[in-house]
N, C-alpha and C. Protein backbone atom coordinates (compact mmCIF):
# COMPACT_ATOMS: atom_id res chain seq x y z
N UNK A 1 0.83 -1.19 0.00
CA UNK A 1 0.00 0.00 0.00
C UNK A 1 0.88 1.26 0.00
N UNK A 2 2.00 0.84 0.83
CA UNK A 2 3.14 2.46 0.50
C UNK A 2 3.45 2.71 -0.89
N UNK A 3 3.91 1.62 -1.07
CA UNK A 3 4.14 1.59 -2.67
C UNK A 3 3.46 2.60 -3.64
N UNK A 4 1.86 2.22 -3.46
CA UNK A 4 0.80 2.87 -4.32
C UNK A 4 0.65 4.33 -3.92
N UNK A 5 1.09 4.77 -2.91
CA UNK A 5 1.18 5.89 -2.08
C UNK A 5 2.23 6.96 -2.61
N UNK A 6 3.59 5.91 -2.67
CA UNK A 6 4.85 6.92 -3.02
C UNK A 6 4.96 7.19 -4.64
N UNK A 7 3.85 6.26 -5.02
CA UNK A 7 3.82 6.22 -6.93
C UNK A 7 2.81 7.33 -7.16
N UNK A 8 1.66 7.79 -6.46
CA UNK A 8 1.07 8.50 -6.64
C UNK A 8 1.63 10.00 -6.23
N UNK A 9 2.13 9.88 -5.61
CA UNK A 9 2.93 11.19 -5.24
C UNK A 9 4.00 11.85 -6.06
N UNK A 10 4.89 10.76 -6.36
CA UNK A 10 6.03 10.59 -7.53
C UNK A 10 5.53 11.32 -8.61
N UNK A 11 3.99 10.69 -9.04
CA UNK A 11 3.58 10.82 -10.78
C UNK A 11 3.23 12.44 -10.24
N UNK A 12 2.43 12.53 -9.33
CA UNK A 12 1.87 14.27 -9.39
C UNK A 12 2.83 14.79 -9.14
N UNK A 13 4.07 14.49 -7.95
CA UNK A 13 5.28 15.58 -8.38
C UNK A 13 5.87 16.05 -9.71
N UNK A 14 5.57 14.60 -10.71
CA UNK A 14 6.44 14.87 -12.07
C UNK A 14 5.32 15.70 -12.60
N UNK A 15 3.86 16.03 -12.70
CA UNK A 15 3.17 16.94 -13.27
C UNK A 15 3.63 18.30 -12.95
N UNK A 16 3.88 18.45 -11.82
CA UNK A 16 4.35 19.69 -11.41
C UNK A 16 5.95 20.16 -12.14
N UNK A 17 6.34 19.28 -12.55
CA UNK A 17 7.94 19.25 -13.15
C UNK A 17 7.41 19.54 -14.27
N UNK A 18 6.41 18.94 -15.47
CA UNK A 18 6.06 19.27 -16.25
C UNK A 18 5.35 20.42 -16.84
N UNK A 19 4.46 21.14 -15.88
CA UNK A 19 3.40 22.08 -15.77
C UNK A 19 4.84 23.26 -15.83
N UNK A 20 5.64 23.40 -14.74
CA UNK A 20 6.85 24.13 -14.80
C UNK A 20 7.69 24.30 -16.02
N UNK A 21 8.12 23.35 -16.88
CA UNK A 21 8.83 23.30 -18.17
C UNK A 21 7.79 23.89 -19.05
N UNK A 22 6.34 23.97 -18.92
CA UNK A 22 5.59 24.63 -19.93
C UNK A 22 4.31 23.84 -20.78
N UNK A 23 4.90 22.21 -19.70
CA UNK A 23 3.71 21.52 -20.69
C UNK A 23 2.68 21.20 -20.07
N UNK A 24 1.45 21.95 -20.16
CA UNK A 24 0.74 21.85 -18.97
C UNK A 24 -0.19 21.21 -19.33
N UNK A 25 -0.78 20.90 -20.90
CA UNK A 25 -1.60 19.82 -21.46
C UNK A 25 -1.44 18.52 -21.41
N UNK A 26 -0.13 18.03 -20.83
CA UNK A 26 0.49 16.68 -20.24
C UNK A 26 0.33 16.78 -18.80
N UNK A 27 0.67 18.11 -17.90
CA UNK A 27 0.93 18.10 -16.53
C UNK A 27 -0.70 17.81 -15.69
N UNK A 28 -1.64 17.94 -16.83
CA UNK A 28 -3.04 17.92 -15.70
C UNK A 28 -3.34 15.97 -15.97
N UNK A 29 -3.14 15.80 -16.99
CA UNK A 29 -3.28 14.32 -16.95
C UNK A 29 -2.24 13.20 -15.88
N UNK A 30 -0.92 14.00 -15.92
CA UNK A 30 -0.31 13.23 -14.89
C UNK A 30 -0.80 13.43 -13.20
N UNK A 31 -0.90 14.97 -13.10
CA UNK A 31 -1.25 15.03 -11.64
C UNK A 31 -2.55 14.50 -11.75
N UNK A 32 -3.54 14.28 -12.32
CA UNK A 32 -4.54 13.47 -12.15
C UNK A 32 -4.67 12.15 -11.70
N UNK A 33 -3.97 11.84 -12.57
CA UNK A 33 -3.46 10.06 -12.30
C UNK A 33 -2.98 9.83 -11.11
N UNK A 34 -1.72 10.53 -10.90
CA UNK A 34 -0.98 10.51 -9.48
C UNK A 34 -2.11 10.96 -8.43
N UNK A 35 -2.95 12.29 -8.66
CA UNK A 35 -3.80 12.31 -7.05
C UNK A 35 -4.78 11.18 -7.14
N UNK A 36 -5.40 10.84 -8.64
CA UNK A 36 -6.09 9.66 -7.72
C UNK A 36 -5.60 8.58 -7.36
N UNK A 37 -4.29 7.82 -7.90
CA UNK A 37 -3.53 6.73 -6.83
C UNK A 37 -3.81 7.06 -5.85
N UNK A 38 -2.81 8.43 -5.73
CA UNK A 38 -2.38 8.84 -4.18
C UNK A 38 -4.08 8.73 -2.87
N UNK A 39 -5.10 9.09 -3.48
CA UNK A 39 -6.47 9.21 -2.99
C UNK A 39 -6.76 7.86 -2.68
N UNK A 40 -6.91 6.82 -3.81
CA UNK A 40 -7.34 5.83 -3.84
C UNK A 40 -6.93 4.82 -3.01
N UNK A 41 -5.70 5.00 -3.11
CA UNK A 41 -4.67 4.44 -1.70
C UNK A 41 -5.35 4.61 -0.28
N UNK A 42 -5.76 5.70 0.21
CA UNK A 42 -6.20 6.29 1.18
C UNK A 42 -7.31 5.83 1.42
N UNK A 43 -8.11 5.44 0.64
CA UNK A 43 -9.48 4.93 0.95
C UNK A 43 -9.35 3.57 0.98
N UNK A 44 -8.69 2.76 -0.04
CA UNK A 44 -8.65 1.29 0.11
C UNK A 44 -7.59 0.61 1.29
N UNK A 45 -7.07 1.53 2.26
CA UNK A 45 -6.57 0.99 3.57
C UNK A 45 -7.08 0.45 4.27
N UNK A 46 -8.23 0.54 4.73
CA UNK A 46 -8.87 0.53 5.59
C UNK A 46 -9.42 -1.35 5.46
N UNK A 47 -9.45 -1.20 4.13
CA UNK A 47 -10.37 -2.57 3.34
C UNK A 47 -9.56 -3.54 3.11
N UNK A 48 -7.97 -3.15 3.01
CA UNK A 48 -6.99 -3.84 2.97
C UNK A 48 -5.99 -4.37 4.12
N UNK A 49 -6.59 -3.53 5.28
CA UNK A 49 -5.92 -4.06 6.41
C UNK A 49 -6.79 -5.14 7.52
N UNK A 50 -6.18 -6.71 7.53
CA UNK A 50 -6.73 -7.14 8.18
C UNK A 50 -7.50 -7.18 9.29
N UNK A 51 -6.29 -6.09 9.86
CA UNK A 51 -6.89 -6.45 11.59
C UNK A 51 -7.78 -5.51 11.85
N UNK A 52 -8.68 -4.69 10.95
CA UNK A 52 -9.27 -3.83 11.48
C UNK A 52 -10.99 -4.08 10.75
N UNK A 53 -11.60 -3.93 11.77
CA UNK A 53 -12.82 -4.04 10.96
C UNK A 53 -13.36 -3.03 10.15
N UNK A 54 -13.93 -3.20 9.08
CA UNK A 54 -14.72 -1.78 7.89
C UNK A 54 -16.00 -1.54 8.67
N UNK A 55 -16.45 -0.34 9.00
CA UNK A 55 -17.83 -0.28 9.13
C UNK A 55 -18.06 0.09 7.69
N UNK A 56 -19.64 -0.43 7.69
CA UNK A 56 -20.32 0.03 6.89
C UNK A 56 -20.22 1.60 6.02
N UNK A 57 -20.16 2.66 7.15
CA UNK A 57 -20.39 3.81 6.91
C UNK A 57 -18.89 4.35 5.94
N UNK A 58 -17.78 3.57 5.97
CA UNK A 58 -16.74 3.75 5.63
C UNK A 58 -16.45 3.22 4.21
N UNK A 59 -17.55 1.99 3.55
CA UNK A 59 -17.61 1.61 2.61
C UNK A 59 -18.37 2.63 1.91
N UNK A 60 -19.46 3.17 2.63
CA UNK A 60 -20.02 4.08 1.54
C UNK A 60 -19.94 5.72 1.54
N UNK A 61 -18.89 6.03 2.21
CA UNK A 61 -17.93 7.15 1.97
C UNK A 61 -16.94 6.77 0.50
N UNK A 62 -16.58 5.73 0.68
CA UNK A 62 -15.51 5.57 -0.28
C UNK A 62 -16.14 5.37 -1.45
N UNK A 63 -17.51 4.91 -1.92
CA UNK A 63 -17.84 5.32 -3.02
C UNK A 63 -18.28 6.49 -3.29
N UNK A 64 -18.73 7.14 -2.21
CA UNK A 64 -19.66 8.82 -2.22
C UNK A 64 -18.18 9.68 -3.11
N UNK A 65 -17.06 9.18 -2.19
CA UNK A 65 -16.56 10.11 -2.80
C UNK A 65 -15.84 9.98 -4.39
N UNK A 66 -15.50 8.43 -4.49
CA UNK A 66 -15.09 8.19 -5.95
C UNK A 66 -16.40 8.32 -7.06
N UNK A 67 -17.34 8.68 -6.69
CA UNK A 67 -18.52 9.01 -7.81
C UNK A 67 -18.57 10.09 -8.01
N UNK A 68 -18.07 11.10 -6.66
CA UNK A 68 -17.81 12.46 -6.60
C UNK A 68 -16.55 12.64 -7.75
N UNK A 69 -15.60 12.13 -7.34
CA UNK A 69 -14.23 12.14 -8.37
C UNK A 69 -14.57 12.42 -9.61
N UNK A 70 -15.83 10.86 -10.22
CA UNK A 70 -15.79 11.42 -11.65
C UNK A 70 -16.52 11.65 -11.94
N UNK A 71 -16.96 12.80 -11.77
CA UNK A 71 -17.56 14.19 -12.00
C UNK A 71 -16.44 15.08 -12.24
N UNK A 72 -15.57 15.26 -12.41
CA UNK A 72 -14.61 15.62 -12.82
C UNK A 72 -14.24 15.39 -14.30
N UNK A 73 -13.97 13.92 -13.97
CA UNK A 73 -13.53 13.47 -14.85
C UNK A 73 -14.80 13.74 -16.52
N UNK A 74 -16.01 13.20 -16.15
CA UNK A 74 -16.83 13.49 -16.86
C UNK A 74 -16.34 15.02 -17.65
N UNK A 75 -16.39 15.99 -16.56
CA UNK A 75 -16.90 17.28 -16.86
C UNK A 75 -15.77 17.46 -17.80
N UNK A 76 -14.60 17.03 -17.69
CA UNK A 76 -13.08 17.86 -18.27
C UNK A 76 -13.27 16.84 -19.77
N UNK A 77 -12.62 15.81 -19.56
CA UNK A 77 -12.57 14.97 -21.08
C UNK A 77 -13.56 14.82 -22.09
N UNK A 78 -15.22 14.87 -21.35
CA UNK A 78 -16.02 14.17 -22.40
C UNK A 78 -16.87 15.89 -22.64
N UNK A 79 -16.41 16.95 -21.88
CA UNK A 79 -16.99 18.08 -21.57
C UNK A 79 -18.70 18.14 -21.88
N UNK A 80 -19.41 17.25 -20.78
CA UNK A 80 -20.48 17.01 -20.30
C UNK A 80 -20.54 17.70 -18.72
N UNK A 81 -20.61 19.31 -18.87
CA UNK A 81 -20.31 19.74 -17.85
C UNK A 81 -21.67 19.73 -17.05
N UNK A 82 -22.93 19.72 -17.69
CA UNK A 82 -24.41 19.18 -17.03
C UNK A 82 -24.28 17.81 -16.22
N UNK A 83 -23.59 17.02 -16.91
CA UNK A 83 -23.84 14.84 -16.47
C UNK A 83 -22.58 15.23 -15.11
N UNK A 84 -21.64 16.27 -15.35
CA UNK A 84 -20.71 16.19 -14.75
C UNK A 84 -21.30 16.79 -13.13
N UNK A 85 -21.95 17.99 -13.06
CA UNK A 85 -22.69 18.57 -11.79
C UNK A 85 -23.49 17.30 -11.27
N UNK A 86 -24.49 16.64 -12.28
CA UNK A 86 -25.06 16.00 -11.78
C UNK A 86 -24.55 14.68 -10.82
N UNK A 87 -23.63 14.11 -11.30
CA UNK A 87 -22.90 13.06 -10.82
C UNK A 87 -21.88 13.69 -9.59
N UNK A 88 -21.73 14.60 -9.25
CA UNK A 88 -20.96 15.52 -8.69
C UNK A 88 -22.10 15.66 -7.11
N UNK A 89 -23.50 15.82 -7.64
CA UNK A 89 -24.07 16.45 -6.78
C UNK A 89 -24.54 14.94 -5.86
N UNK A 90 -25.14 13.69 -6.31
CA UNK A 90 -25.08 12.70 -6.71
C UNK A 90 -24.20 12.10 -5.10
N UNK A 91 -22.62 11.71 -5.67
CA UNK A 91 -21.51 10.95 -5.17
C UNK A 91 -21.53 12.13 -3.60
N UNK A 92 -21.48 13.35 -3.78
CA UNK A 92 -21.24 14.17 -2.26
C UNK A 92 -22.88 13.64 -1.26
N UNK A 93 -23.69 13.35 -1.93
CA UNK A 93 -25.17 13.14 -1.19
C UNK A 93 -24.93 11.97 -0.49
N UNK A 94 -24.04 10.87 -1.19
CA UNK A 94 -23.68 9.94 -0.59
C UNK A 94 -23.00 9.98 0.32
N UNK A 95 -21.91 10.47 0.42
CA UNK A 95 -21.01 10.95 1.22
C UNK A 95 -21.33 11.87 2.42
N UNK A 96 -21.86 12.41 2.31
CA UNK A 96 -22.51 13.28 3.34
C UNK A 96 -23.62 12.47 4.28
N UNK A 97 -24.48 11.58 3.43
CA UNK A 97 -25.33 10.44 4.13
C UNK A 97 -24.64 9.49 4.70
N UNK A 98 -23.27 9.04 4.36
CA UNK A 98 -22.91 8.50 4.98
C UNK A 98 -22.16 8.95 6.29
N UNK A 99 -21.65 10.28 6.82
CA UNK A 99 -20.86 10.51 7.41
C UNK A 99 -21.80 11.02 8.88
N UNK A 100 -23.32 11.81 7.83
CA UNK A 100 -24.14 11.99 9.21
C UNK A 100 -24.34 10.93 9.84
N UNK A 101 -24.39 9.63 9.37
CA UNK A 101 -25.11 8.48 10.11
C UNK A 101 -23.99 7.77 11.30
N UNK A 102 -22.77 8.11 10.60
CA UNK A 102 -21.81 7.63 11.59
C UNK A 102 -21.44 8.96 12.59
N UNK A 103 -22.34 9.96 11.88
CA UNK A 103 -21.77 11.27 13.62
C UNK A 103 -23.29 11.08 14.66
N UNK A 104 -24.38 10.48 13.82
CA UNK A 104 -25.54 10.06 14.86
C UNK A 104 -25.59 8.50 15.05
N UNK A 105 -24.45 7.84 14.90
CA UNK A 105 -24.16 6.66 15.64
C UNK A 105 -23.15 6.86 16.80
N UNK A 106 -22.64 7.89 16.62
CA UNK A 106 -21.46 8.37 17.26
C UNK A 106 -22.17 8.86 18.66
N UNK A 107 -23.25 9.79 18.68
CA UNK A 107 -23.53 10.42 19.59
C UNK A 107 -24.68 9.30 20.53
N UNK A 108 -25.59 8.60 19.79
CA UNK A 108 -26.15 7.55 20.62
C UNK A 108 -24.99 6.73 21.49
N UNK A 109 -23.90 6.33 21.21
CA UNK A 109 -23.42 6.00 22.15
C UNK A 109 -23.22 6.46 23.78
């Protein structure tokens, strides 16, 4: 998992190396790539480490927010900047539903 961590970091540092030399129509596709390793990493820890149990609420953060992601992606490449809000608005509803439920599981305790 470091691995996927220090590769994602690596690739968006080299966007920034690139964006700097002037090529910045290469530099958004690399730091892209690299933040979402670097992101993706971050969320699939949790799922990848044995000894710890997943709640629920943590599985569906991690899609709230990768549906959130591409909305991005939508909006920039296929420039569907309507499908792109929508899917945008969408993946955060999830995310947000998921996070109240674990701050009012939190407080019944």
């Amino acid at each position: 998992m470091k691995m996927l961590k220090y590769s994602g970091a690596s690739i968006a540092l080299l966007a920034f190396i690139y964006g700097a030399l002037g090529h910045k129509d290469i530099a958004i596709h690399f730091f892209l790539f690299g933040f979402y390793m670097l992101v993706c990493s971050y969320l699939a820890e949790p799922f990848l480490d044995s000894e710890k149990r997943v709640d629920s609420w943590q599985k569906v953060a991690s899609v709230g927010f990768l549906i959130a992601s591409l909305s991005f992606i939508v909006s920039y490449y296929w420039d569907l900047a309507n499908v792109g809000n929508f899917i945008f608005i969408i993946g955060y509803l999830v995310l947000g539903v998921s996070v109240l439920a674990q701050i009012r599981k939190a407080f019944r305790k």
